[in-house]
C-alpha atoms as a PDB file:
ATOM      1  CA  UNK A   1      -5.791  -6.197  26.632  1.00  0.00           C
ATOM      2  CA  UNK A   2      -7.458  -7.182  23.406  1.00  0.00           C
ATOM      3  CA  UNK A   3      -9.256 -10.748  22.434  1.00  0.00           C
ATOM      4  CA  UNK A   4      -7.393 -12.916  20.832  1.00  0.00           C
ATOM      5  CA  UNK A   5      -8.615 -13.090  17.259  1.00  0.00           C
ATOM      6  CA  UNK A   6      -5.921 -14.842  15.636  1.00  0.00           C
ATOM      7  CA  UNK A   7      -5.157 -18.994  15.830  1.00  0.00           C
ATOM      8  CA  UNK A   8      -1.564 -20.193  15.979  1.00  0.00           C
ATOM      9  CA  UNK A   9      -2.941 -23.382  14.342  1.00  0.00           C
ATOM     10  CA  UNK A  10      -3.276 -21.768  11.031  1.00  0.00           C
ATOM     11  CA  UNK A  11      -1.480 -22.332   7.671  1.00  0.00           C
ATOM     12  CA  UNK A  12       0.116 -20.063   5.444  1.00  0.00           C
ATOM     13  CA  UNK A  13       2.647 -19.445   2.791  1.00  0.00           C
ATOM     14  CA  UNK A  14       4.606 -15.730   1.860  1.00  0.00           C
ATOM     15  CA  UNK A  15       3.882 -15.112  -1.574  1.00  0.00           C
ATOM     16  CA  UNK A  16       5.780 -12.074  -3.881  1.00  0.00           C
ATOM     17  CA  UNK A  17       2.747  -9.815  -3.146  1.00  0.00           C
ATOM     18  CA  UNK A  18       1.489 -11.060  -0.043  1.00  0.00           C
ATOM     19  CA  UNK A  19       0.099 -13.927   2.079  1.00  0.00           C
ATOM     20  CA  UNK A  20      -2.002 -17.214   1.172  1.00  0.00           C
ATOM     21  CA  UNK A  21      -3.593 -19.107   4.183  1.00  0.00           C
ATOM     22  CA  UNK A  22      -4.257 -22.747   3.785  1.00  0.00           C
ATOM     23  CA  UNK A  23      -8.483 -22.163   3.009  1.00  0.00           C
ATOM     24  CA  UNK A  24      -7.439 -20.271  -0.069  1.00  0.00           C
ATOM     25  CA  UNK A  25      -7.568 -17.006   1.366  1.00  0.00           C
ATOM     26  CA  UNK A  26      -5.127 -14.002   0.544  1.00  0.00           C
ATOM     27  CA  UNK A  27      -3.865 -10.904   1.821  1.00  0.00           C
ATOM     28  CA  UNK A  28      -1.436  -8.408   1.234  1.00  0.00           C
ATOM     29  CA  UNK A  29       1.158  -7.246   3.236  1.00  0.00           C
ATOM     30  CA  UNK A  30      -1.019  -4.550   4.909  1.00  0.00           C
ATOM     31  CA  UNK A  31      -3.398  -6.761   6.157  1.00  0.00           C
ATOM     32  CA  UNK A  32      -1.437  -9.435   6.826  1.00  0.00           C
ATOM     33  CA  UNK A  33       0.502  -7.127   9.403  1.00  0.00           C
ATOM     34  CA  UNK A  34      -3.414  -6.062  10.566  1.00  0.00           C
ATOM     35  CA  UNK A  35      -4.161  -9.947  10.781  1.00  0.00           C
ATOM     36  CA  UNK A  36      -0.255 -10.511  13.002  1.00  0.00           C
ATOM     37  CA  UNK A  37      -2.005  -7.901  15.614  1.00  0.00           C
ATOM     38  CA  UNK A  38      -5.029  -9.395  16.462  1.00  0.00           C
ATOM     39  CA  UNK A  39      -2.694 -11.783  18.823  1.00  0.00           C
ATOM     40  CA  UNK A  40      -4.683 -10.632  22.083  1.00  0.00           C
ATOM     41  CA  UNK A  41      -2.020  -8.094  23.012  1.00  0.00           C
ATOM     42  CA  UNK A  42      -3.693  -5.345  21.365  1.00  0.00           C
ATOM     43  CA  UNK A  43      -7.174  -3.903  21.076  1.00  0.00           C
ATOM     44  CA  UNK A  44      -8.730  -1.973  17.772  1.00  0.00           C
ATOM     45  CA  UNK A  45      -7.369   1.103  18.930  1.00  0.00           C
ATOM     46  CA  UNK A  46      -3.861   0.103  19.920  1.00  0.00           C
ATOM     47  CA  UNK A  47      -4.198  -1.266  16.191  1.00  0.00           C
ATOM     48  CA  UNK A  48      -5.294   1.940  14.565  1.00  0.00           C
ATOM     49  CA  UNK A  49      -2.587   3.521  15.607  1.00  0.00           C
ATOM     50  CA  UNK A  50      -0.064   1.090  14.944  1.00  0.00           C
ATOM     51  CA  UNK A  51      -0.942   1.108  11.540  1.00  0.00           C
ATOM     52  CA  UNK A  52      -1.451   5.145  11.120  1.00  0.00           C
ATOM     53  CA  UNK A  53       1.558   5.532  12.226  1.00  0.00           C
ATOM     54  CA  UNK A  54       3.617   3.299   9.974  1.00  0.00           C
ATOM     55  CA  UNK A  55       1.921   4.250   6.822  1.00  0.00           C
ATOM     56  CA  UNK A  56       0.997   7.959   7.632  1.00  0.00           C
ATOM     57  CA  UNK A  57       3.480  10.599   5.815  1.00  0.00           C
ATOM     58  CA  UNK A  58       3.500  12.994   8.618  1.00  0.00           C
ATOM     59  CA  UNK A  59       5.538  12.750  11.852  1.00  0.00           C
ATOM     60  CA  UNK A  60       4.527  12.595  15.035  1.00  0.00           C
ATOM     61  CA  UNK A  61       5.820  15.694  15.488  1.00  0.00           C
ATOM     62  CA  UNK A  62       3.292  17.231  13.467  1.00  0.00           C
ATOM     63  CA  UNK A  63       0.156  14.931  15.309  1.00  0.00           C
ATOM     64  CA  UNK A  64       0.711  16.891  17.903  1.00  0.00           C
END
């Protein structure tokens, strides 16, 4: 199990484009979903792959 990087406590607003937390800071869709993982449930690798795996054009038929 990962570390919990992410706060509950924190502020933000869905924009068209992407994500605006409450400090002014923005992100877009991509790494907002990157920022959603770091809940403690997964680690960086668990994350990598998440994220390979949604965006990458292959299936995972052809990973293996």
């Amino acid at each position: 199990m990962g570390t919990k990087l992410i706060s509950k406590n924190i502020q933000y607003r869905k924009l068209t484009k992407g994500y605006i937390f409450q400090n002014g800071i923005g992100l877009n869709k991509t790494a907002f979903q990157i920022y959603s993982l770091c809940n403690g449930t997964y680690d960086i690798d668990d994350i990598g792959h998440l994220i390979v795996k949604e965006y990458s054009p292959q299936s995972d038929s052809e990973h293996e």
